[in-house]
PDB file of N, CA and C in Angstrom:
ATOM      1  N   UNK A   1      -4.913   1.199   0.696  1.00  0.00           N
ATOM      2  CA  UNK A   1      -4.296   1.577  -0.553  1.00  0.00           C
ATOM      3  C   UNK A   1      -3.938   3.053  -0.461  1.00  0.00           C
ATOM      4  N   UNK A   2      -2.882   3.559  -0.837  1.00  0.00           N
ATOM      5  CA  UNK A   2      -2.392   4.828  -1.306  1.00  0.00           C
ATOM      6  C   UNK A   2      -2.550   4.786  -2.175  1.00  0.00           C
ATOM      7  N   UNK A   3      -2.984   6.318  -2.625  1.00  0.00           N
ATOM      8  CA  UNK A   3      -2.929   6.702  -4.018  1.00  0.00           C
ATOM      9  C   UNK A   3      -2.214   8.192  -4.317  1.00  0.00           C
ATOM     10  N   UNK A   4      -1.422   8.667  -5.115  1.00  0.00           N
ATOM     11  CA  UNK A   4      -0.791   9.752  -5.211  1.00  0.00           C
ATOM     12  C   UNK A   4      -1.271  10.057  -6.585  1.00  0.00           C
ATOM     13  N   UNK A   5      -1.884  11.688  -6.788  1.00  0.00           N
ATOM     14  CA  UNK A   5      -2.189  11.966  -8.342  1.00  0.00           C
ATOM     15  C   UNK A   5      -0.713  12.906  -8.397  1.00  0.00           C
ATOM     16  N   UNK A   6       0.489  13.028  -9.466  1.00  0.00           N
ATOM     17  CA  UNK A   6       0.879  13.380  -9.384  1.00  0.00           C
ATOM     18  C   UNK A   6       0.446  14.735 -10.887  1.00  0.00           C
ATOM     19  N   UNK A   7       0.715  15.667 -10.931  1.00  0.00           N
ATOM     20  CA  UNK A   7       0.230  16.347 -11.472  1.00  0.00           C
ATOM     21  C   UNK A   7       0.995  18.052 -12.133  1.00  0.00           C
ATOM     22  N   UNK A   8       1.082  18.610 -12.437  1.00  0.00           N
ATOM     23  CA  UNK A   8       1.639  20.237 -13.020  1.00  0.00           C
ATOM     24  C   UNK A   8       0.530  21.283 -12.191  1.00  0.00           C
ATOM     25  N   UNK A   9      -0.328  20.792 -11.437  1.00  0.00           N
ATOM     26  CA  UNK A   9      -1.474  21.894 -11.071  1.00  0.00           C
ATOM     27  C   UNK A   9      -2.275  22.574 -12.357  1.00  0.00           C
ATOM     28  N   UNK A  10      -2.435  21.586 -13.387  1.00  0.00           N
ATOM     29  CA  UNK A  10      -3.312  22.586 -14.393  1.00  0.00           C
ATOM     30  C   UNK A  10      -5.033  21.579 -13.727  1.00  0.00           C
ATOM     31  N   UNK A  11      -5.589  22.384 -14.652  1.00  0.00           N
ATOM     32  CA  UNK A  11      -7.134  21.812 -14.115  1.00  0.00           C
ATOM     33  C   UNK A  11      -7.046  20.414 -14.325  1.00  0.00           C
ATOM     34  N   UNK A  12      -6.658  19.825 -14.984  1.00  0.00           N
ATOM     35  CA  UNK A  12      -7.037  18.026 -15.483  1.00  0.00           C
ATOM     36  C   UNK A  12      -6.519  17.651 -14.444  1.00  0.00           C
ATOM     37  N   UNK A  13      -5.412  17.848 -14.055  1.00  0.00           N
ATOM     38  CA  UNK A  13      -4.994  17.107 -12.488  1.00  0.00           C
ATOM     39  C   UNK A  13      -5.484  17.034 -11.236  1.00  0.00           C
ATOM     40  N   UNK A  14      -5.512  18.693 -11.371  1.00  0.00           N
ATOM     41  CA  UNK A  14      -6.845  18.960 -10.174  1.00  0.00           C
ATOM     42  C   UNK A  14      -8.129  17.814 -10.130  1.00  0.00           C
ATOM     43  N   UNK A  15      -8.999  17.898 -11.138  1.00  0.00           N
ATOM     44  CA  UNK A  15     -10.020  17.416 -11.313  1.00  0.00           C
ATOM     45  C   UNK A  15      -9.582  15.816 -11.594  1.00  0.00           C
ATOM     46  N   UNK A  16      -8.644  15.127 -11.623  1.00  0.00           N
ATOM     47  CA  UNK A  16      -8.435  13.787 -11.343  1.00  0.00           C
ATOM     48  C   UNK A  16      -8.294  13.410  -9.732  1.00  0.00           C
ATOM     49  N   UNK A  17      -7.511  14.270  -9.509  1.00  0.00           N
ATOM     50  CA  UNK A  17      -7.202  14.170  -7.919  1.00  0.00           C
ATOM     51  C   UNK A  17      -8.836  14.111  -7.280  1.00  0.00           C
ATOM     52  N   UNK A  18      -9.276  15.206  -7.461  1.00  0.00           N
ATOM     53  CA  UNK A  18     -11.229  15.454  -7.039  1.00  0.00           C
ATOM     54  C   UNK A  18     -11.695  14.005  -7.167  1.00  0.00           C
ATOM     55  N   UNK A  19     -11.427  13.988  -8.228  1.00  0.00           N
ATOM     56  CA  UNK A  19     -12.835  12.452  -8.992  1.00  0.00           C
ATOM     57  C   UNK A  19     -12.287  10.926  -7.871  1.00  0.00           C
ATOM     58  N   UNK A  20     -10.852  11.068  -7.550  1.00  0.00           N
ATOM     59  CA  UNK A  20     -10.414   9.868  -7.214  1.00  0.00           C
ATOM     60  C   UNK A  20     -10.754   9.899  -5.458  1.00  0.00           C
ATOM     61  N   UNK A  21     -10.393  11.524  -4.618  1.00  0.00           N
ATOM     62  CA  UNK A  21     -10.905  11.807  -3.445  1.00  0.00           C
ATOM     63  C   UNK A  21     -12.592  11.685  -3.509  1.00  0.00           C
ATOM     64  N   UNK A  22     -13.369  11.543  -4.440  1.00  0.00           N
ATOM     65  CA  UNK A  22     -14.911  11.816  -4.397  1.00  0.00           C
ATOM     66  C   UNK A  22     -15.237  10.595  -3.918  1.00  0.00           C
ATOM     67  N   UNK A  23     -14.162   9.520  -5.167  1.00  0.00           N
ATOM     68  CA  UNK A  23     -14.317   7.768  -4.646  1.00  0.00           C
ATOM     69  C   UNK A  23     -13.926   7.515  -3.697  1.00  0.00           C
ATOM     70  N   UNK A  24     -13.449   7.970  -3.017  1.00  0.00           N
ATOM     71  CA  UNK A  24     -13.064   7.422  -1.558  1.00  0.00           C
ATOM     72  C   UNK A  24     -14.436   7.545  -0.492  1.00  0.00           C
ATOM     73  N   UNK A  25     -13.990   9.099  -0.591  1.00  0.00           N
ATOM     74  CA  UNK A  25     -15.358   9.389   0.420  1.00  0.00           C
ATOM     75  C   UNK A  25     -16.694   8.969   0.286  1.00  0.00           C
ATOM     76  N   UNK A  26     -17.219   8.459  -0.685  1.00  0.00           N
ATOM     77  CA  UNK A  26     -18.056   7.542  -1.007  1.00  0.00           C
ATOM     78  C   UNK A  26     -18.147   6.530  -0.678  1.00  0.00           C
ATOM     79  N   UNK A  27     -16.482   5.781  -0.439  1.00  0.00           N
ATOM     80  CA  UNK A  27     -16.433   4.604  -0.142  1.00  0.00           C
ATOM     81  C   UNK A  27     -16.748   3.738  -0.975  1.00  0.00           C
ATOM     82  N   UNK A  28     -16.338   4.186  -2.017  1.00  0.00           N
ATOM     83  CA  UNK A  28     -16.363   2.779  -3.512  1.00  0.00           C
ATOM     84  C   UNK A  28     -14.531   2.613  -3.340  1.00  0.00           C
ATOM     85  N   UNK A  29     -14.304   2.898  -2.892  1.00  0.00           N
ATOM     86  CA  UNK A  29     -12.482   2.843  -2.812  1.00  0.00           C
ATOM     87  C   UNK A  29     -12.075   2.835  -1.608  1.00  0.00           C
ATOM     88  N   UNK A  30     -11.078   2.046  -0.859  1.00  0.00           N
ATOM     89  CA  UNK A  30     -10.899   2.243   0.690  1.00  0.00           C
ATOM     90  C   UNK A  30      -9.145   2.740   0.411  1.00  0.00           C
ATOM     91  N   UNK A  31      -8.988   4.160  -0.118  1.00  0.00           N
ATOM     92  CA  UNK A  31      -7.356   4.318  -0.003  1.00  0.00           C
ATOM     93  C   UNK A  31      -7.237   5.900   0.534  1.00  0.00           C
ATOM     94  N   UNK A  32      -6.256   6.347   1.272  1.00  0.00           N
ATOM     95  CA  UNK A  32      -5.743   7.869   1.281  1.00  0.00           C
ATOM     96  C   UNK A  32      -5.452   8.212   0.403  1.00  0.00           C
ATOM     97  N   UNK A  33      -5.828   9.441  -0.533  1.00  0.00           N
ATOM     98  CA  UNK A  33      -5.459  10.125  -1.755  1.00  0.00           C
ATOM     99  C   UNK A  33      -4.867  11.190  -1.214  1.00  0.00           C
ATOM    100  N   UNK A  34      -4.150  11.691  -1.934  1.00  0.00           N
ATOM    101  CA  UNK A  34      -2.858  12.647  -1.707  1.00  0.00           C
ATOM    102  C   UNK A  34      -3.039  13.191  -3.715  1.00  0.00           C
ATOM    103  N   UNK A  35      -2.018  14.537  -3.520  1.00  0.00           N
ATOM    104  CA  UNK A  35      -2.113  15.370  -4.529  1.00  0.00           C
ATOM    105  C   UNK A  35      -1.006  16.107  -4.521  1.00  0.00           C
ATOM    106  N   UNK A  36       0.272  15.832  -5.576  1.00  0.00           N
ATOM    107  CA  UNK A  36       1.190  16.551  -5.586  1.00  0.00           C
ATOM    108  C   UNK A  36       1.389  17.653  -7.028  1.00  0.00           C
ATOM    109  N   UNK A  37       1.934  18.613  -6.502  1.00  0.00           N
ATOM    110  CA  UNK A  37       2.050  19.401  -8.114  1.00  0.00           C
ATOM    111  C   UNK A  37       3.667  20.011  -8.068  1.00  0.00           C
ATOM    112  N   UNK A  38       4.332  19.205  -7.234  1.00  0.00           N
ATOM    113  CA  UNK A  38       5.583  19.444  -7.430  1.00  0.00           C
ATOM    114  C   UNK A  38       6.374  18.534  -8.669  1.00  0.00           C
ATOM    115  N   UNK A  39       7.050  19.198  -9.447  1.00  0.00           N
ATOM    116  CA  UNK A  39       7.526  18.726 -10.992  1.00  0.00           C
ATOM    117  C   UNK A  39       8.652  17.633 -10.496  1.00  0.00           C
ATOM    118  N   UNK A  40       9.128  18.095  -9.202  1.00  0.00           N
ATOM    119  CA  UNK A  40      10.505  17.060  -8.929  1.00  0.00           C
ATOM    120  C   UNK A  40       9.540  15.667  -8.639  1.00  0.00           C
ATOM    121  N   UNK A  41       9.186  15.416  -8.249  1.00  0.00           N
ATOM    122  CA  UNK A  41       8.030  14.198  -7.820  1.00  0.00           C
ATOM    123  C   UNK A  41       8.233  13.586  -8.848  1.00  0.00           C
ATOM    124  N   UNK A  42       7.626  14.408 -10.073  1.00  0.00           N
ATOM    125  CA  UNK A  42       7.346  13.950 -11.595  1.00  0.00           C
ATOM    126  C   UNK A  42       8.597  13.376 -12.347  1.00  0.00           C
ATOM    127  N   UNK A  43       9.537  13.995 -11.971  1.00  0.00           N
ATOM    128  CA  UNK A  43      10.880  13.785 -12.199  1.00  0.00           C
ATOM    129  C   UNK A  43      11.286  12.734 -11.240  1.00  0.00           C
ATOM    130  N   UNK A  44      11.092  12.438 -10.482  1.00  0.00           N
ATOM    131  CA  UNK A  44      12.182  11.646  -9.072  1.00  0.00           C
ATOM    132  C   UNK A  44      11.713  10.175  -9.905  1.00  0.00           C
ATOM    133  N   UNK A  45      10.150  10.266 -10.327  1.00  0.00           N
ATOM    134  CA  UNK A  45       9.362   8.613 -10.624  1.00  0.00           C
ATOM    135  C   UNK A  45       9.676   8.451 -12.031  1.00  0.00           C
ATOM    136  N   UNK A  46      10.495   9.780 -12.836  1.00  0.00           N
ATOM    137  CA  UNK A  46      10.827   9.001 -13.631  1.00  0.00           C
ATOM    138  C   UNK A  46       9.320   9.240 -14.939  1.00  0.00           C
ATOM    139  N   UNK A  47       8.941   9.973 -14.753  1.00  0.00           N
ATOM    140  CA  UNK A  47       7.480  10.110 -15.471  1.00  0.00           C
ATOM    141  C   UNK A  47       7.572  11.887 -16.215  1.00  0.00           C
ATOM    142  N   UNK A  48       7.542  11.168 -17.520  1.00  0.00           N
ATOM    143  CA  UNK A  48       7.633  12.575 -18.158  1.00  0.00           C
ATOM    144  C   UNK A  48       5.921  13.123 -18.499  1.00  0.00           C
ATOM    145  N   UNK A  49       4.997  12.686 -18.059  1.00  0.00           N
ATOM    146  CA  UNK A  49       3.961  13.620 -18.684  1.00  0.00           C
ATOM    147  C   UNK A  49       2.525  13.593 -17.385  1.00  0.00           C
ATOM    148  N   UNK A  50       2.170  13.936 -17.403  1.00  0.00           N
ATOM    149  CA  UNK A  50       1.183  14.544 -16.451  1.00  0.00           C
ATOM    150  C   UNK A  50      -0.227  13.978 -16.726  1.00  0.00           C
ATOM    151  N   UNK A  51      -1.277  14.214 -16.300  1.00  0.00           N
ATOM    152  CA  UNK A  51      -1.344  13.815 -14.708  1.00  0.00           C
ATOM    153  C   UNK A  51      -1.220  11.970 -14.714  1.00  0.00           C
ATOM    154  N   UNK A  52      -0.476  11.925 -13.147  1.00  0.00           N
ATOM    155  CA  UNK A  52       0.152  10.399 -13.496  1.00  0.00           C
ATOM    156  C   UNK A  52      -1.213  10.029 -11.958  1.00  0.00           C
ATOM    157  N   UNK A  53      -1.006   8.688 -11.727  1.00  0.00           N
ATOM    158  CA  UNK A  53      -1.668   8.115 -10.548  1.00  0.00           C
ATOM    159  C   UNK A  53      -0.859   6.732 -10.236  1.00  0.00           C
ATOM    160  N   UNK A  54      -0.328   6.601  -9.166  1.00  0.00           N
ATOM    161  CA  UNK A  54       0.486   6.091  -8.185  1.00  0.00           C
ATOM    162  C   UNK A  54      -0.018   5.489  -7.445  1.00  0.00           C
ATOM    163  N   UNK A  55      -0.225   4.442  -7.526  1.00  0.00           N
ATOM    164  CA  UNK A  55      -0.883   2.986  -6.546  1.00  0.00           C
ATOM    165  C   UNK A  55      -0.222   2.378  -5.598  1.00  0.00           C
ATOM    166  N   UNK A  56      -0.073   2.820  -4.584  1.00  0.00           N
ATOM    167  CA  UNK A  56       1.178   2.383  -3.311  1.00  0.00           C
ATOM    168  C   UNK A  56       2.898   2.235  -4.171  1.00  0.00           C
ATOM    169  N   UNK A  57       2.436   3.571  -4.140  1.00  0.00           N
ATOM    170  CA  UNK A  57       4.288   3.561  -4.946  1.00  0.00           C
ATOM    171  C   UNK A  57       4.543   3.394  -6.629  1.00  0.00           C
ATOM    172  N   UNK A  58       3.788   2.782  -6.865  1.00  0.00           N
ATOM    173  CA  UNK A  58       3.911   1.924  -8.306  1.00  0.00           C
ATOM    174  C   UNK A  58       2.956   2.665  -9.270  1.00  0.00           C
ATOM    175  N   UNK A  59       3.618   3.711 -10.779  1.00  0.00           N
ATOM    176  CA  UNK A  59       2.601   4.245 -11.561  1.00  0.00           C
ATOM    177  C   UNK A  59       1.696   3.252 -12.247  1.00  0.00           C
ATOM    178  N   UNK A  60       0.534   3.490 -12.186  1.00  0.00           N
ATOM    179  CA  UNK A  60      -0.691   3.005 -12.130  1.00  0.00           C
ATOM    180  C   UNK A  60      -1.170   3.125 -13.577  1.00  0.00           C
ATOM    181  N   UNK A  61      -1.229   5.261 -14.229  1.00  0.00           N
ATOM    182  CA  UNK A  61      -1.817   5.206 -15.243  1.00  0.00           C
ATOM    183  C   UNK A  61      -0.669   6.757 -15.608  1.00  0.00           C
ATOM    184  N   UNK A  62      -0.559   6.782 -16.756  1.00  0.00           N
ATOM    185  CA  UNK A  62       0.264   8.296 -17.005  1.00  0.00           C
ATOM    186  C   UNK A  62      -0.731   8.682 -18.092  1.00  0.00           C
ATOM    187  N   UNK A  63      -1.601   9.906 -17.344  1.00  0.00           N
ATOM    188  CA  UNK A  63      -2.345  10.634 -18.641  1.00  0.00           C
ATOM    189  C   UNK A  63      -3.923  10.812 -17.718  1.00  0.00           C
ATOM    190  N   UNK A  64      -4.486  11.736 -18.523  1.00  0.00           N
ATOM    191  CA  UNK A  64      -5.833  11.595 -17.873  1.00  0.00           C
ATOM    192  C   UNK A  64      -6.936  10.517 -18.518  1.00  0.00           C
ATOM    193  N   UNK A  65      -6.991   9.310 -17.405  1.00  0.00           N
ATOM    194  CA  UNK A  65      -7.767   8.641 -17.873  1.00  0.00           C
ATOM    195  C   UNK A  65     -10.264   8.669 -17.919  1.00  0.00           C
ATOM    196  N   UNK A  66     -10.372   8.035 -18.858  1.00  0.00           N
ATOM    197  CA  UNK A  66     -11.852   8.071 -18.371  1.00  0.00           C
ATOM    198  C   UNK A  66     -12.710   7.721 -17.829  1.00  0.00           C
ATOM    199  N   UNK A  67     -13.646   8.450 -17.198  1.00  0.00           N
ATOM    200  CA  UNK A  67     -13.904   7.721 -15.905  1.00  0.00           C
ATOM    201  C   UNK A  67     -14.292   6.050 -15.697  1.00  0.00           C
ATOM    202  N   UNK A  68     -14.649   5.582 -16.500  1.00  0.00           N
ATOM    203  CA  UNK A  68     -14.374   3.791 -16.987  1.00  0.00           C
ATOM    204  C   UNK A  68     -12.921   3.279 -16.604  1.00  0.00           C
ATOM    205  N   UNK A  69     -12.158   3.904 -17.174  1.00  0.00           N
ATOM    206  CA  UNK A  69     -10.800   3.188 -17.603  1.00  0.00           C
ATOM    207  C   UNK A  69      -9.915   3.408 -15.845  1.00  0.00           C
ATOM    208  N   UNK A  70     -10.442   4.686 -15.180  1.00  0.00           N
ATOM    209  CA  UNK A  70     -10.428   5.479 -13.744  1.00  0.00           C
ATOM    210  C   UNK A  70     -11.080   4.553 -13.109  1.00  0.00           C
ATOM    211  N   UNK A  71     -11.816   4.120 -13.084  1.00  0.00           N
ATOM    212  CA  UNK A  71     -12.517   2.909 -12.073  1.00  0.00           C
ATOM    213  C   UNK A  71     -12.350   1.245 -12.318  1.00  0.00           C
ATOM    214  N   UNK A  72     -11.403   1.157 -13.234  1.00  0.00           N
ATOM    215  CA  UNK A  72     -11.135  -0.274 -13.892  1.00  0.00           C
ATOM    216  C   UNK A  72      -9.887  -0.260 -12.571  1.00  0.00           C
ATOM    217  N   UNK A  73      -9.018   0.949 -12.903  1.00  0.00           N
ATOM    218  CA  UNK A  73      -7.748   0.878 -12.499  1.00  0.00           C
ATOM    219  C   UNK A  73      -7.802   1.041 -10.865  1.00  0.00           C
ATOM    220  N   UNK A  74      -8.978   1.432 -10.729  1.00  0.00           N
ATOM    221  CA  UNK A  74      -8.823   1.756  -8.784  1.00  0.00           C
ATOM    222  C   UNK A  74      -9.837   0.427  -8.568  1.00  0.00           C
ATOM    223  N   UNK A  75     -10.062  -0.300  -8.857  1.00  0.00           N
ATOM    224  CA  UNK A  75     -10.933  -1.647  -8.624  1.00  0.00           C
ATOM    225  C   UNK A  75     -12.482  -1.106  -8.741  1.00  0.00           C
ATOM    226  N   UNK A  76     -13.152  -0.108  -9.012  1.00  0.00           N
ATOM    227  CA  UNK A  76     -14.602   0.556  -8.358  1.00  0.00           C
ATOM    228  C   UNK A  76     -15.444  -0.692  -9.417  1.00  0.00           C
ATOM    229  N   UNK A  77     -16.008  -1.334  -8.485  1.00  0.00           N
ATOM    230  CA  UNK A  77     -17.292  -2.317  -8.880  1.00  0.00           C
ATOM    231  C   UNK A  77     -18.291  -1.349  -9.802  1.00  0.00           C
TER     232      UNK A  77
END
């Protein structure tokens, strides 16, 4: 699985991007996370608000979600 946080670089994005790389390396999640804070990104997908998360291409969630609603959406048992 890919995952892309796309983001503005303010802290909430940052710290989504963190929480979703933490699940990996843990290995409750088997995907490459990536972290963009370029606005054209944000623009190219078509996504007006921040921080978004991108599931092999496809927006996933637009907004900062909680960590429940964050582990519903990445499968975490």
């Amino acid at each position: 699985m890919n995952i892309k946080v796309l983001g503005s670089g303010c802290p909430t994005c940052k710290n989504l991007y963190e929480k979703i790389k933490k699940l990996s390396e843990e290995g409750k999640i088997n995907a490459k996370v990536e972290y963009s804070s370029d606005i054209n990104d944000l623009i190219n997908e078509g996504i007006m608000g921040s921080p978004a998360i991108l599931i092999d291409g496809k927006v996933a969630k637009i907004g900062n979600p909680s960590d429940q609603e964050l582990n519903k959406i990445l499968g975490v048992k």
